[in-house]
N, C-alpha and C. Protein backbone atom coordinates (compact mmCIF):
# COMPACT_ATOMS: atom_id res chain seq x y z
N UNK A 1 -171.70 109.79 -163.60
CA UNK A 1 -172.09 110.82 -164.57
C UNK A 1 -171.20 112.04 -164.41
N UNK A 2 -170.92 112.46 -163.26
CA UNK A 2 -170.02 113.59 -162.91
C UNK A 2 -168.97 113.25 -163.34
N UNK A 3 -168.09 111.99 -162.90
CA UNK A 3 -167.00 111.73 -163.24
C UNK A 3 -166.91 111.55 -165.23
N UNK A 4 -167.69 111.16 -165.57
CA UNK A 4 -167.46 111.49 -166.74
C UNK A 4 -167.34 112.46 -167.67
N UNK A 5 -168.19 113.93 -166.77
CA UNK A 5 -168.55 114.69 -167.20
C UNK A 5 -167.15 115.38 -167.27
N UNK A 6 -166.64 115.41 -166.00
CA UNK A 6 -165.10 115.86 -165.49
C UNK A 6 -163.87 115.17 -166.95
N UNK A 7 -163.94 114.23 -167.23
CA UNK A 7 -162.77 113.36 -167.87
C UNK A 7 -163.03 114.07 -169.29
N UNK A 8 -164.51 114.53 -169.93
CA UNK A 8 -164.33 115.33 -171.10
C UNK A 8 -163.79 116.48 -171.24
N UNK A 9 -163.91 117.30 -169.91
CA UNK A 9 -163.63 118.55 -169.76
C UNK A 9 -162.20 118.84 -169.90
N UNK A 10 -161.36 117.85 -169.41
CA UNK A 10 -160.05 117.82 -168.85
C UNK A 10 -159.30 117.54 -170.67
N UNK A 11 -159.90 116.61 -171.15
CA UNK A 11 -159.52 116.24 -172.56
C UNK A 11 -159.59 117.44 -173.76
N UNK A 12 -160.77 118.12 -173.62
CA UNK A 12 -161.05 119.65 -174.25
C UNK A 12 -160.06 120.54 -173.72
N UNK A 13 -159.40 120.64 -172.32
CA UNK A 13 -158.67 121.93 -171.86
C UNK A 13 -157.35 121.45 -172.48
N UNK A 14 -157.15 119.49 -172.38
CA UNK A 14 -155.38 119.42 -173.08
C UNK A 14 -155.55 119.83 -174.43
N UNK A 15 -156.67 119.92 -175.40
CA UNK A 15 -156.37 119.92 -176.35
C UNK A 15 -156.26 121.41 -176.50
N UNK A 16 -156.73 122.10 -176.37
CA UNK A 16 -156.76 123.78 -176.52
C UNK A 16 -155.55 124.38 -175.94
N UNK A 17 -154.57 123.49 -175.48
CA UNK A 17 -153.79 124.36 -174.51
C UNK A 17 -152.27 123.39 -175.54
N UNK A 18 -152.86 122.46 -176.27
CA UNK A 18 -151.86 122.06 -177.61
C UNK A 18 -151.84 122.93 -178.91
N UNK A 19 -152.95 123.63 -178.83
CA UNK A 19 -153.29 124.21 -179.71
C UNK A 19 -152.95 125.90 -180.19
N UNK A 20 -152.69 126.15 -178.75
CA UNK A 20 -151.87 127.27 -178.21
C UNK A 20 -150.60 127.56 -178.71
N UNK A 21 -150.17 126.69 -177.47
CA UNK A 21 -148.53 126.39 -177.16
C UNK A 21 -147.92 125.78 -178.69
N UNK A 22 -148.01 124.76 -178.99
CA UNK A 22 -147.47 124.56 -180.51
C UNK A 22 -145.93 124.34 -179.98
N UNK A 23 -145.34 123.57 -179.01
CA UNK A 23 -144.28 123.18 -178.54
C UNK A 23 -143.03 122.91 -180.13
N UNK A 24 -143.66 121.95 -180.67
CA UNK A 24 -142.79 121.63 -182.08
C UNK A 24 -142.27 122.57 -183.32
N UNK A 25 -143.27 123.33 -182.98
CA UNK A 25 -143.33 124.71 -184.59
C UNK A 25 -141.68 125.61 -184.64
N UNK A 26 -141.47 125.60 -185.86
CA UNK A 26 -140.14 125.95 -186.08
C UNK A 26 -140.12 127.54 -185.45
N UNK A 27 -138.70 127.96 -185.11
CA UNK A 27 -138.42 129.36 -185.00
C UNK A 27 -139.09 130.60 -185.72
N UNK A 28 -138.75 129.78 -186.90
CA UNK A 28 -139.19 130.91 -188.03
C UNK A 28 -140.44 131.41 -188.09
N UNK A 29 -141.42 130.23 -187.61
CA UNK A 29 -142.90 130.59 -187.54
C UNK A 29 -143.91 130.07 -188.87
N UNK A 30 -142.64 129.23 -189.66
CA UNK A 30 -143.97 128.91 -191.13
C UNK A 30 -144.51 127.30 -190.59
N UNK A 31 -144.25 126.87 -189.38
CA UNK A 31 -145.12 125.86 -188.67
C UNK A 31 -144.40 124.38 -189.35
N UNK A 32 -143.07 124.28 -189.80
CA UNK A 32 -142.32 123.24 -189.99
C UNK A 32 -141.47 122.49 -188.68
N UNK A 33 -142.00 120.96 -188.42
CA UNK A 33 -141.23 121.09 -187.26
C UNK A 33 -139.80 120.93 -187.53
N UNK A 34 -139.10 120.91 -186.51
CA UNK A 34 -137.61 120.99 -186.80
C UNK A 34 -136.99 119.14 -186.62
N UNK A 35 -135.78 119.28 -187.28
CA UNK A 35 -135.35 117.62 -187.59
C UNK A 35 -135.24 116.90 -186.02
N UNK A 36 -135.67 115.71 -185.98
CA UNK A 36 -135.14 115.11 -184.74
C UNK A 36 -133.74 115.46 -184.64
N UNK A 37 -133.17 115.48 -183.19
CA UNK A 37 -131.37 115.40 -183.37
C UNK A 37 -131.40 114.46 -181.81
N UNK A 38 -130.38 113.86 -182.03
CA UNK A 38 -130.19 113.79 -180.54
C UNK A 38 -129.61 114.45 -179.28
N UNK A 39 -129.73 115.78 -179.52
CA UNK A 39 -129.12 116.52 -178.75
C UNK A 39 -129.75 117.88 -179.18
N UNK A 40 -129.78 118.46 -177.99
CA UNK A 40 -130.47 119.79 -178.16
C UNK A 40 -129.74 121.10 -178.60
N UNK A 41 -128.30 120.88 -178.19
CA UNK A 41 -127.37 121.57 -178.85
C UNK A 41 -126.70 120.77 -179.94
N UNK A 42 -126.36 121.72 -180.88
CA UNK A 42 -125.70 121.50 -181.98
C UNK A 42 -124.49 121.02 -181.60
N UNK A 43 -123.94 119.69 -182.52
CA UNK A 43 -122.56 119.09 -182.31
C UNK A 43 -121.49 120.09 -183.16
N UNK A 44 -120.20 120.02 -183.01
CA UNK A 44 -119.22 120.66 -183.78
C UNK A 44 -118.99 119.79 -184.68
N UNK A 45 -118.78 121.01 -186.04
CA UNK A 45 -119.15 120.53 -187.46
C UNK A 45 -117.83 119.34 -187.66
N UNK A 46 -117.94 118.28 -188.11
CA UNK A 46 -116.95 117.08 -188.27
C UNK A 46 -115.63 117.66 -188.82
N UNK A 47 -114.46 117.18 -188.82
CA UNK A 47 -113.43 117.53 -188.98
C UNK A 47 -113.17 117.51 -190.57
N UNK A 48 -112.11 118.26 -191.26
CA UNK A 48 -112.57 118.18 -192.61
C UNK A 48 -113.75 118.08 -193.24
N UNK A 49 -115.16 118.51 -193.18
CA UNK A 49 -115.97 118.72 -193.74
C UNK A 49 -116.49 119.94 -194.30
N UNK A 50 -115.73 120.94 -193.76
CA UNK A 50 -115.81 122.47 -194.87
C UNK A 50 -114.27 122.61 -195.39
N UNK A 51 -113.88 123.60 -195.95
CA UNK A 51 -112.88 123.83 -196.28
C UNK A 51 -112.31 124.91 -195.52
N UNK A 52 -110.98 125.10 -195.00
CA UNK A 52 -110.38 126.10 -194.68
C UNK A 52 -109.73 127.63 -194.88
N UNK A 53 -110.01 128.43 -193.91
CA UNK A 53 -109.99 129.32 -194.84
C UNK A 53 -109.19 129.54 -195.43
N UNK A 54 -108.20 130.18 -197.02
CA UNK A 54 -106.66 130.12 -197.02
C UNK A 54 -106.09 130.79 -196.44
N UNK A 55 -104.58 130.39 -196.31
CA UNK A 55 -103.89 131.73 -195.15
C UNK A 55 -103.31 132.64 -196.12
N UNK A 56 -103.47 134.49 -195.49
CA UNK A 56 -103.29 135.02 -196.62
C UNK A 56 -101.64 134.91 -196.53
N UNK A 57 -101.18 134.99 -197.83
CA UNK A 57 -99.93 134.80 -198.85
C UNK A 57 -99.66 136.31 -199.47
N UNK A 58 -98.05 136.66 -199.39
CA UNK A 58 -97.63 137.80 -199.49
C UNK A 58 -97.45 138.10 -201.19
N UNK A 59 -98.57 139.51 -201.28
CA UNK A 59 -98.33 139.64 -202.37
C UNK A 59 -97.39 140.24 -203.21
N UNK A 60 -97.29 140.33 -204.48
CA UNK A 60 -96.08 140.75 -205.16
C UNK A 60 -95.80 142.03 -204.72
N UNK A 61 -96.59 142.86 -204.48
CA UNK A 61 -95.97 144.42 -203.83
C UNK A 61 -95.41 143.71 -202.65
N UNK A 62 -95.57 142.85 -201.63
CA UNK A 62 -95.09 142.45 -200.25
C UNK A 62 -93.47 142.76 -200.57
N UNK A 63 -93.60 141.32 -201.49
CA UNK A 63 -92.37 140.77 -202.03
C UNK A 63 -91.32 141.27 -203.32
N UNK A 64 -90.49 142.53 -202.93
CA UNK A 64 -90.11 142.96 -203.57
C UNK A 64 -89.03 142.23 -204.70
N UNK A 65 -89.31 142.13 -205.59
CA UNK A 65 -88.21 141.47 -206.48
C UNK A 65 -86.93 142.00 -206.21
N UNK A 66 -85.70 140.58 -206.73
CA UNK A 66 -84.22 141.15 -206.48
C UNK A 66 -83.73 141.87 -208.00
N UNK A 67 -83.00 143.21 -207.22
CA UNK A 67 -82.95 143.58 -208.62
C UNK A 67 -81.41 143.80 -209.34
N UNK A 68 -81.71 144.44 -210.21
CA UNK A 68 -80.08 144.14 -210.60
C UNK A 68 -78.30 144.84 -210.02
N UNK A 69 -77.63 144.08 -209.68
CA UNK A 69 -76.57 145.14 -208.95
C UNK A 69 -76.07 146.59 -209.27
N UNK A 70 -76.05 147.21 -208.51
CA UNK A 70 -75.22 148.53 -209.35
C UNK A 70 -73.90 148.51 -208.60
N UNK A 71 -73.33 149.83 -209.18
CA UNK A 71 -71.98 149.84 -209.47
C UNK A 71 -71.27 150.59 -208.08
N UNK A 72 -72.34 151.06 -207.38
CA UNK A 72 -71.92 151.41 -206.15
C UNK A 72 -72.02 150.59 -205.09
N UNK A 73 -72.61 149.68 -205.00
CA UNK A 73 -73.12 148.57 -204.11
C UNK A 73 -71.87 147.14 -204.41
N UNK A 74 -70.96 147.34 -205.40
CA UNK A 74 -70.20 145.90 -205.35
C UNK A 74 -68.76 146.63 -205.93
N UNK A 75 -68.23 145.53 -205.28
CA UNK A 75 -67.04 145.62 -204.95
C UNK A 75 -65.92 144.35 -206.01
N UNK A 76 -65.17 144.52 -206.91
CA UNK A 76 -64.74 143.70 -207.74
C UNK A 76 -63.16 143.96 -207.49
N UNK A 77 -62.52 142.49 -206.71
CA UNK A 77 -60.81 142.24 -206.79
C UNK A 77 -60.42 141.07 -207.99
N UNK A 78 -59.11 140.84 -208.21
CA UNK A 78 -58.72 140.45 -208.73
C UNK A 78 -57.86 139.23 -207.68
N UNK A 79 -58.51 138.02 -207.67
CA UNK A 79 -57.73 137.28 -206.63
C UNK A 79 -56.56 136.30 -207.34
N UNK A 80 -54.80 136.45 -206.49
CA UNK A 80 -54.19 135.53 -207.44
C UNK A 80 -53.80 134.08 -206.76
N UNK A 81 -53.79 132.85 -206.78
CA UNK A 81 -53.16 132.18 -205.72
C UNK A 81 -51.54 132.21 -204.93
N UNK A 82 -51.00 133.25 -205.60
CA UNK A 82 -49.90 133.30 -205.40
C UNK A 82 -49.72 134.45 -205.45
N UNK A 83 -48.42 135.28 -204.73
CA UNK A 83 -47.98 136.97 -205.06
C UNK A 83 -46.62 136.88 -205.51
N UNK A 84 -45.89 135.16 -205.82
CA UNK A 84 -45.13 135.39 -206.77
C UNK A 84 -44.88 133.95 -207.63
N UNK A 85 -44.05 133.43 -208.83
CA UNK A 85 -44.52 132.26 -209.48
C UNK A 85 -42.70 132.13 -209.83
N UNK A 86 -42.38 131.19 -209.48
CA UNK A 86 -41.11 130.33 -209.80
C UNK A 86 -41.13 129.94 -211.64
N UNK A 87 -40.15 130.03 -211.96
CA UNK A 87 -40.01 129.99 -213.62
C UNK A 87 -41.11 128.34 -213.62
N UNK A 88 -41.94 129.01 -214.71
CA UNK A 88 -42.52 127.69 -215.30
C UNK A 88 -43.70 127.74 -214.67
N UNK A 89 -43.82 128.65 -213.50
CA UNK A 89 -45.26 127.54 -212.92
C UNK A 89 -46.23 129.27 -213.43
N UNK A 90 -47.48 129.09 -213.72
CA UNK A 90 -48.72 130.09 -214.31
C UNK A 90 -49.26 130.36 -212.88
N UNK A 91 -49.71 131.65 -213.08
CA UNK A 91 -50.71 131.91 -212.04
C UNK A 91 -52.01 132.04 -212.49
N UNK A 92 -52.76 131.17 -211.75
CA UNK A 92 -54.41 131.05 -211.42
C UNK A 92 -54.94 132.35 -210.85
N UNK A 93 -55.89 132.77 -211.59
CA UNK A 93 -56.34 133.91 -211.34
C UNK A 93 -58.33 133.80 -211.42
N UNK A 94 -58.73 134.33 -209.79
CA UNK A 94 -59.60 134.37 -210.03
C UNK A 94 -60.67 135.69 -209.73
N UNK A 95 -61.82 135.80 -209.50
CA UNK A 95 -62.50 136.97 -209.06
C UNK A 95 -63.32 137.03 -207.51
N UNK A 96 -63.18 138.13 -206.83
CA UNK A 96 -63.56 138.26 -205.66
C UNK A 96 -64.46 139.52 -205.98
N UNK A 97 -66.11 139.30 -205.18
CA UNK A 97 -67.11 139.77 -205.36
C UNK A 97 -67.70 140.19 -204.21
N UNK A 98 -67.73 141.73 -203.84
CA UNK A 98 -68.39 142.08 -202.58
C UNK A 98 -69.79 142.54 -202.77
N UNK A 99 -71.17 142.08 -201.82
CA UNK A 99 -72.23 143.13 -202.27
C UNK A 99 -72.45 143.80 -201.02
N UNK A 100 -71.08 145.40 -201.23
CA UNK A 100 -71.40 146.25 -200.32
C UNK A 100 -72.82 146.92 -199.90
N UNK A 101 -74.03 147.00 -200.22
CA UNK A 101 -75.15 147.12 -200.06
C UNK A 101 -76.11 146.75 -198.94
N UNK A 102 -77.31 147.12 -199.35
CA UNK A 102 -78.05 146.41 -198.09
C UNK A 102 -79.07 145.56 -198.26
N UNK A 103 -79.15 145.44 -199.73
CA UNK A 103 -80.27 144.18 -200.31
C UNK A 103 -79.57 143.04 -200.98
N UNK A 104 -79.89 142.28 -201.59
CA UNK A 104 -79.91 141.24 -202.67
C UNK A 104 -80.01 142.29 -204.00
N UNK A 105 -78.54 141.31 -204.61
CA UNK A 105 -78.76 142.38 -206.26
C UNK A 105 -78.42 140.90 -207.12
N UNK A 106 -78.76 141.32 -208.15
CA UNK A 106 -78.21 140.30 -209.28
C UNK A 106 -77.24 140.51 -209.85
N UNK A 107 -76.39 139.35 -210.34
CA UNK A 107 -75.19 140.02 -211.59
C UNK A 107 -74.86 138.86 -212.55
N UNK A 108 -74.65 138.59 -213.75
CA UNK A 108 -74.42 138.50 -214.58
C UNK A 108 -72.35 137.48 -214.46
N UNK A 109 -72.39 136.52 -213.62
CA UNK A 109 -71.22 136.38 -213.62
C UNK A 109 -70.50 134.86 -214.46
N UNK A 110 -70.84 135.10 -215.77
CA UNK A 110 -70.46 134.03 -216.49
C UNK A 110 -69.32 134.28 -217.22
N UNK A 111 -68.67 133.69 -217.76
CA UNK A 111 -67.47 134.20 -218.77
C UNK A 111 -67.79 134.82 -219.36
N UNK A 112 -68.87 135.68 -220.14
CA UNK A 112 -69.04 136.25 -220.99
C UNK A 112 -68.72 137.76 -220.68
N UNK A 113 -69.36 138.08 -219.44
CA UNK A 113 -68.62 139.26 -218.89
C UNK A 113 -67.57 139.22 -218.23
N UNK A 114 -66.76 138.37 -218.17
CA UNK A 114 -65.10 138.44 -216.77
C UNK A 114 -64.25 139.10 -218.32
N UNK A 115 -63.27 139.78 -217.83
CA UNK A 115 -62.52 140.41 -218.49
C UNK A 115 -61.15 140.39 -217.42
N UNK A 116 -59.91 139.60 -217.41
CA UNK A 116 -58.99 139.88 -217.11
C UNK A 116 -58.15 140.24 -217.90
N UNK A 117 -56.86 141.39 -217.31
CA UNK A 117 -56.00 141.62 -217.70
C UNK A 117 -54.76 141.78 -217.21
N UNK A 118 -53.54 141.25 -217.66
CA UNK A 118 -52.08 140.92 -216.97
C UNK A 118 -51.24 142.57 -217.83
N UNK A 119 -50.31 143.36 -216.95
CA UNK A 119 -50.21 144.82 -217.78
C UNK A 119 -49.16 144.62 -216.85
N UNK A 120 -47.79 145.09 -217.43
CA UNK A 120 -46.59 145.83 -216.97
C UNK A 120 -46.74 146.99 -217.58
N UNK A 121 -47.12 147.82 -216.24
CA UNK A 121 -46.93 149.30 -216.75
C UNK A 121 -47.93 149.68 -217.97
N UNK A 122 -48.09 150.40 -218.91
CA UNK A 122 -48.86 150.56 -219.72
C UNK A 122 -48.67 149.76 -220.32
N UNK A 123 -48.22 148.46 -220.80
CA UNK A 123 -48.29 147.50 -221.35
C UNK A 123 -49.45 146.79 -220.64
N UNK A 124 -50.10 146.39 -221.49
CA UNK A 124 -51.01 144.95 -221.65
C UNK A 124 -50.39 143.80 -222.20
N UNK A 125 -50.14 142.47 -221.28
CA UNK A 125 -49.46 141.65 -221.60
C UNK A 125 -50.43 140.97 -222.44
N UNK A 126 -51.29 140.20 -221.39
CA UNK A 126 -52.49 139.67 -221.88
C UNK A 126 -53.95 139.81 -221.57
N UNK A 127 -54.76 139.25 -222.13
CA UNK A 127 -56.34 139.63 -221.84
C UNK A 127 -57.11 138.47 -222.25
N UNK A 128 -57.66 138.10 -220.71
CA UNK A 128 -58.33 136.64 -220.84
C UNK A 128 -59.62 136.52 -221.98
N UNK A 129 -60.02 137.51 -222.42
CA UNK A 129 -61.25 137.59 -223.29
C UNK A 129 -60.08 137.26 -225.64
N UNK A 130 -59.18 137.60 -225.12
CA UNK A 130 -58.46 137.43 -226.86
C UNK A 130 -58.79 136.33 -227.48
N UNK A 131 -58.17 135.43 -226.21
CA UNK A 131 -58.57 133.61 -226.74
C UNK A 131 -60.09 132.89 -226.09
N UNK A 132 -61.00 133.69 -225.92
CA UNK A 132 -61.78 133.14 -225.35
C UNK A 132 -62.80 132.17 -226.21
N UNK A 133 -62.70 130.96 -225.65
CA UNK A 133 -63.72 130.04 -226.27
C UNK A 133 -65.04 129.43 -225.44
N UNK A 134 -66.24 129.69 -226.16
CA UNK A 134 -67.74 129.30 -226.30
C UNK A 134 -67.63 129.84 -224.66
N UNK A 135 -68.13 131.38 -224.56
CA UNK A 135 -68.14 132.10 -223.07
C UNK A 135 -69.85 131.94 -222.94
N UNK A 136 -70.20 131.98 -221.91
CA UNK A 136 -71.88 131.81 -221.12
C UNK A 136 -71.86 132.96 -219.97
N UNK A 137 -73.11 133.28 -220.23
CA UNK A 137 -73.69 133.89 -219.10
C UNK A 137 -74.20 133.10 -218.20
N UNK A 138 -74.86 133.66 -216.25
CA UNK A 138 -74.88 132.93 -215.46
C UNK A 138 -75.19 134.11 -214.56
N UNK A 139 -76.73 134.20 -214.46
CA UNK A 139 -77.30 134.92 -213.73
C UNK A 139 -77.07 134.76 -211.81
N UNK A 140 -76.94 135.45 -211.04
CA UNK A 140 -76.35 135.12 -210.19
C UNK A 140 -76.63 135.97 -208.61
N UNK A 141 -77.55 135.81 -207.97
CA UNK A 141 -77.90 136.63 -206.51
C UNK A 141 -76.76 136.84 -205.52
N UNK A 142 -76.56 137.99 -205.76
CA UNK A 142 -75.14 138.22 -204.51
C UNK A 142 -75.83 139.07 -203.01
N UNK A 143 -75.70 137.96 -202.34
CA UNK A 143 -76.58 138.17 -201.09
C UNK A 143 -75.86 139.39 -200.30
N UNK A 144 -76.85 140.67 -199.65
CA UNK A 144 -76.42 141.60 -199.30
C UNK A 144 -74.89 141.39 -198.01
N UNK A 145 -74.41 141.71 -198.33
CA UNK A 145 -72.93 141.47 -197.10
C UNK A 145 -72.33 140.92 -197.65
N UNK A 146 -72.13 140.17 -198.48
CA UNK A 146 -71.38 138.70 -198.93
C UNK A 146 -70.32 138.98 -199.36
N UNK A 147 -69.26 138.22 -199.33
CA UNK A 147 -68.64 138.24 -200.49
C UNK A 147 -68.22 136.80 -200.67
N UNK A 148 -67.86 136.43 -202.31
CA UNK A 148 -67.73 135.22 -202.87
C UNK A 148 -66.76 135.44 -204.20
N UNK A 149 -65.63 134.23 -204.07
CA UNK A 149 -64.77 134.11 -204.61
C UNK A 149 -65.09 132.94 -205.80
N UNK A 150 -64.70 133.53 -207.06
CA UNK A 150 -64.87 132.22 -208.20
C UNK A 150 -64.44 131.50 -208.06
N UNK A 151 -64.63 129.50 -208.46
CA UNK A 151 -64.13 128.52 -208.15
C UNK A 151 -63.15 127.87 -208.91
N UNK A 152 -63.54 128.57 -210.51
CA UNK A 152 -62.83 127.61 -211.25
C UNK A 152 -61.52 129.15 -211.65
N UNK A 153 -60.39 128.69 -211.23
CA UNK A 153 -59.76 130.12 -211.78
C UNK A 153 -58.91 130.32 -213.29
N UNK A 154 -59.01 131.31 -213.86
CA UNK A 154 -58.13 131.20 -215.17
C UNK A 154 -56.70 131.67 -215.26
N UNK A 155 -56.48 130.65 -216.32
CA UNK A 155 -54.84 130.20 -215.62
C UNK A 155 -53.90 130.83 -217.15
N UNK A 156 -53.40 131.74 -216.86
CA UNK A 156 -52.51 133.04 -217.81
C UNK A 156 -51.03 131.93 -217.82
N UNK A 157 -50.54 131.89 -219.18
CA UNK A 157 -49.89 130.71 -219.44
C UNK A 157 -48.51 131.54 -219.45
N UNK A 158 -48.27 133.11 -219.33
CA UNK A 158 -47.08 133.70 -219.36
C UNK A 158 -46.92 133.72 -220.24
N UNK A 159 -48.04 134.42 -221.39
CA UNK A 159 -47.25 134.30 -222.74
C UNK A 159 -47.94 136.10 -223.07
N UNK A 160 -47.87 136.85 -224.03
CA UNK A 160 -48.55 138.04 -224.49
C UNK A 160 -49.99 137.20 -225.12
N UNK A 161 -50.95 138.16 -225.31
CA UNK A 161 -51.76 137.11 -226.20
C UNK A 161 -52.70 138.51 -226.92
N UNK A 162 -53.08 137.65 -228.16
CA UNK A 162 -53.59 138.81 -229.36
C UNK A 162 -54.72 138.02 -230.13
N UNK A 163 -55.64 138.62 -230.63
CA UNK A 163 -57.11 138.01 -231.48
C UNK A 163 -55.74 137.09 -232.31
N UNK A 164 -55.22 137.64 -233.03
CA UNK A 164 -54.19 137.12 -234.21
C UNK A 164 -53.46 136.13 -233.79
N UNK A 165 -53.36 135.97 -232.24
CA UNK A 165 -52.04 134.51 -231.99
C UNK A 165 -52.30 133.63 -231.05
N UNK A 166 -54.21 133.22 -231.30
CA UNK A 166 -54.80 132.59 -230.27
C UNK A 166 -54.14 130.92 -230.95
N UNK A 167 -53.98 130.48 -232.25
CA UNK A 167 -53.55 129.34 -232.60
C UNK A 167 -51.88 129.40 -232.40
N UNK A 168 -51.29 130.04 -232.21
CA UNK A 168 -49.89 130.02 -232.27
C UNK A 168 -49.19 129.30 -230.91
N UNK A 169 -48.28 128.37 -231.00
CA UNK A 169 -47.71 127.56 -229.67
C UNK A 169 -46.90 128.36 -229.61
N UNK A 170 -46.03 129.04 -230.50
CA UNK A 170 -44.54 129.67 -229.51
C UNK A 170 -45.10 130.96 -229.55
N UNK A 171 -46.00 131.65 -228.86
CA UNK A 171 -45.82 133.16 -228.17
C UNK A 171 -45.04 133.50 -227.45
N UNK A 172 -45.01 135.18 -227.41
CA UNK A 172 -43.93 135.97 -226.82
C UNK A 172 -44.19 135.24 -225.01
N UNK A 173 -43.23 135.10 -224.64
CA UNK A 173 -43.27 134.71 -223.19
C UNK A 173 -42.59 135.74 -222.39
N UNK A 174 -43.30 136.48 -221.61
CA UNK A 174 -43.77 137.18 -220.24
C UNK A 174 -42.28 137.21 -219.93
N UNK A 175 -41.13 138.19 -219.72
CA UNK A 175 -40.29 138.28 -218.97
C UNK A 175 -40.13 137.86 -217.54
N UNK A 176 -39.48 137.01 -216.60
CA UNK A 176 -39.39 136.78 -215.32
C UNK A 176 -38.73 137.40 -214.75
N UNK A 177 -37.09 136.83 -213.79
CA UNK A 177 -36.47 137.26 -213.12
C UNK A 177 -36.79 138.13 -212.09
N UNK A 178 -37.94 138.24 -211.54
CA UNK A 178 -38.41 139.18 -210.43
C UNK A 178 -39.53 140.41 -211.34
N UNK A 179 -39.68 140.16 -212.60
CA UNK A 179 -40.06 141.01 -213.36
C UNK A 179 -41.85 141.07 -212.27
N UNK A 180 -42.69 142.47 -212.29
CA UNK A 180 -43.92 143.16 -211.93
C UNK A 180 -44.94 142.72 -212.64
N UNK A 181 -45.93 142.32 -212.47
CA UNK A 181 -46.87 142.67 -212.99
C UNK A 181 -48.36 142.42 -212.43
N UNK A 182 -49.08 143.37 -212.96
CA UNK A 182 -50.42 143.98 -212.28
C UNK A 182 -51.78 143.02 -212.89
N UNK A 183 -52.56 142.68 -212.11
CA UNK A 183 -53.65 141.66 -212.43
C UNK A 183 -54.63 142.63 -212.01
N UNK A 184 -55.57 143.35 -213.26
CA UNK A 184 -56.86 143.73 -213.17
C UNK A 184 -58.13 142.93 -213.72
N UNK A 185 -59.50 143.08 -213.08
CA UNK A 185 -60.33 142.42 -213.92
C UNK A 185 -61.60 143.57 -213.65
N UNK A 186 -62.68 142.81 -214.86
CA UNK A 186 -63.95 143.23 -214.64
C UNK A 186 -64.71 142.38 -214.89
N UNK A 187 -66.45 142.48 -213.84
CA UNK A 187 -67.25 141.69 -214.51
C UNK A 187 -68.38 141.87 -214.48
N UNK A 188 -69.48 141.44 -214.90
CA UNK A 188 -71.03 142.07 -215.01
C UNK A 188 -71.03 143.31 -215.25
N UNK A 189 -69.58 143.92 -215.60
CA UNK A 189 -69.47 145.49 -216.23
C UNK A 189 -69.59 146.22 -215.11
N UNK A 190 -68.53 145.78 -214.27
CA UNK A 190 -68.09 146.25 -212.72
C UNK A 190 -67.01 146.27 -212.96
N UNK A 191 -65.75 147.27 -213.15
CA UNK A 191 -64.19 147.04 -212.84
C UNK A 191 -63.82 146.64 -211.43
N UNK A 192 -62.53 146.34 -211.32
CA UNK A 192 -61.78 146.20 -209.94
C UNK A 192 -61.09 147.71 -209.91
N UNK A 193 -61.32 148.51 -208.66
CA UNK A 193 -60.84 149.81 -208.58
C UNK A 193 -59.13 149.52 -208.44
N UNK A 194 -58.78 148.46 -207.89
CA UNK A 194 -57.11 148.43 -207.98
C UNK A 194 -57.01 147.20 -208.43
N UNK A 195 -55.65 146.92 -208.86
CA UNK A 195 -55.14 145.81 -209.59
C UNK A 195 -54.28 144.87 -208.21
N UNK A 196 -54.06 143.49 -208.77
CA UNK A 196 -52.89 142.98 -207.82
C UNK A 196 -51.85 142.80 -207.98
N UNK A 197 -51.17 142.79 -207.53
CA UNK A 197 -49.44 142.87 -208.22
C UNK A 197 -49.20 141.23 -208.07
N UNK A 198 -48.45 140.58 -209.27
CA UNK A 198 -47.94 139.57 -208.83
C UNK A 198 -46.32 139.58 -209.61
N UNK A 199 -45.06 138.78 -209.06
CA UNK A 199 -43.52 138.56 -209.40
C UNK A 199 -43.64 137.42 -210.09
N UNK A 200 -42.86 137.54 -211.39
CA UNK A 200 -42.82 136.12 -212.03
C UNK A 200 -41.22 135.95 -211.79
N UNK A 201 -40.33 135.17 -211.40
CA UNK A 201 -38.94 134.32 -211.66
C UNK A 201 -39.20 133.66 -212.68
């Protein structure tokens, strides 16, 4: 009888002391229990399953645009392959481009702006723009320090040349014998501050 009396007592104190404690009841307190897991700490979230954050990327104020060359920052020669030409043979003439500066500039270096000119003395012999056919522009980044020489060069046939005698085969032909003459150009509406001298025989 005692012993039984004892085994109810003990059953009333577990239950009141479940009733208490509430071991399962969520954090929060609205009495939801929480999910089984197998682990009492949280695992690290699976790989690729959120997205990353993006990395920030430099914006247009960062990234200053290149802008266009000026006239103090470049440097325009007149390059010839030769400094003198044996009867018969033309000199190839091309352009040399400095960007004295300290950024990236742009320029404009298509035929449409090159302007050479061949001059004894105040004479103008010829001018690569008289006979010029179907000229293009050709936007163009001249990296700060650089300098760069044109590839394809234009080739002055030793003759005078005029809007009026671009169809004509027998033009005046260029005096030789040791005769002077001065090779200036311009381009992107940059002159060359000096000319080059070249000797025709």
């Amino acid at each position: 009888m005692l012993l039984g009396l004892l085994l109810v007592l003990a059953l009333v104190g577990a239950s009141v002391w479940l009733l208490v404690a509430r071991p399962w009841a969520a954090a929060d307190g609205q009495g939801t229990a929480p999910a089984p897991t197998s682990s009492a700490t949280a695992g690290p979230t699976p790989s690729g399953s959120a997205s990353p954050s993006p990395s920030p990327s430099p914006s247009a104020d960062a990234t200053p645009a290149v802008v266009a060359c000026e006239a103090k920052d470049v440097e325009v020669k007149a390059v010839t392959d030769a400094e003198s030409y044996a009867d018969g043979a033309s000199p190839k003439l091309s352009i040399s481009l400095t960007n004295k500066g300290t950024r990236d500039c742009t320029i404009d270096v298509g035929s449409t702006t090159q302007v050479f000119t061949v001059s004894s003395g105040s004479d103008v012999w010829w001018r690569s723009t008289d006979c010029q056919e179907n000229p293009s522009s050709m936007i163009a980044t001249l990296t700060a320090g650089s300098t760069v020489v044109s590839k394809e060069p234009v080739v002055w046939d030793r003759t005078r040349s005029s809007v009026e005698t671009c169809a004509q085969e027998n033009r005046q032909r260029a005096p030789g014998g040791g005769a002077s003459y001065h090779v200036g150009v311009s381009i992107g509406g940059f002159p060359s501050a000096t000319t080059t001298q070249i000797l025709l025989f």
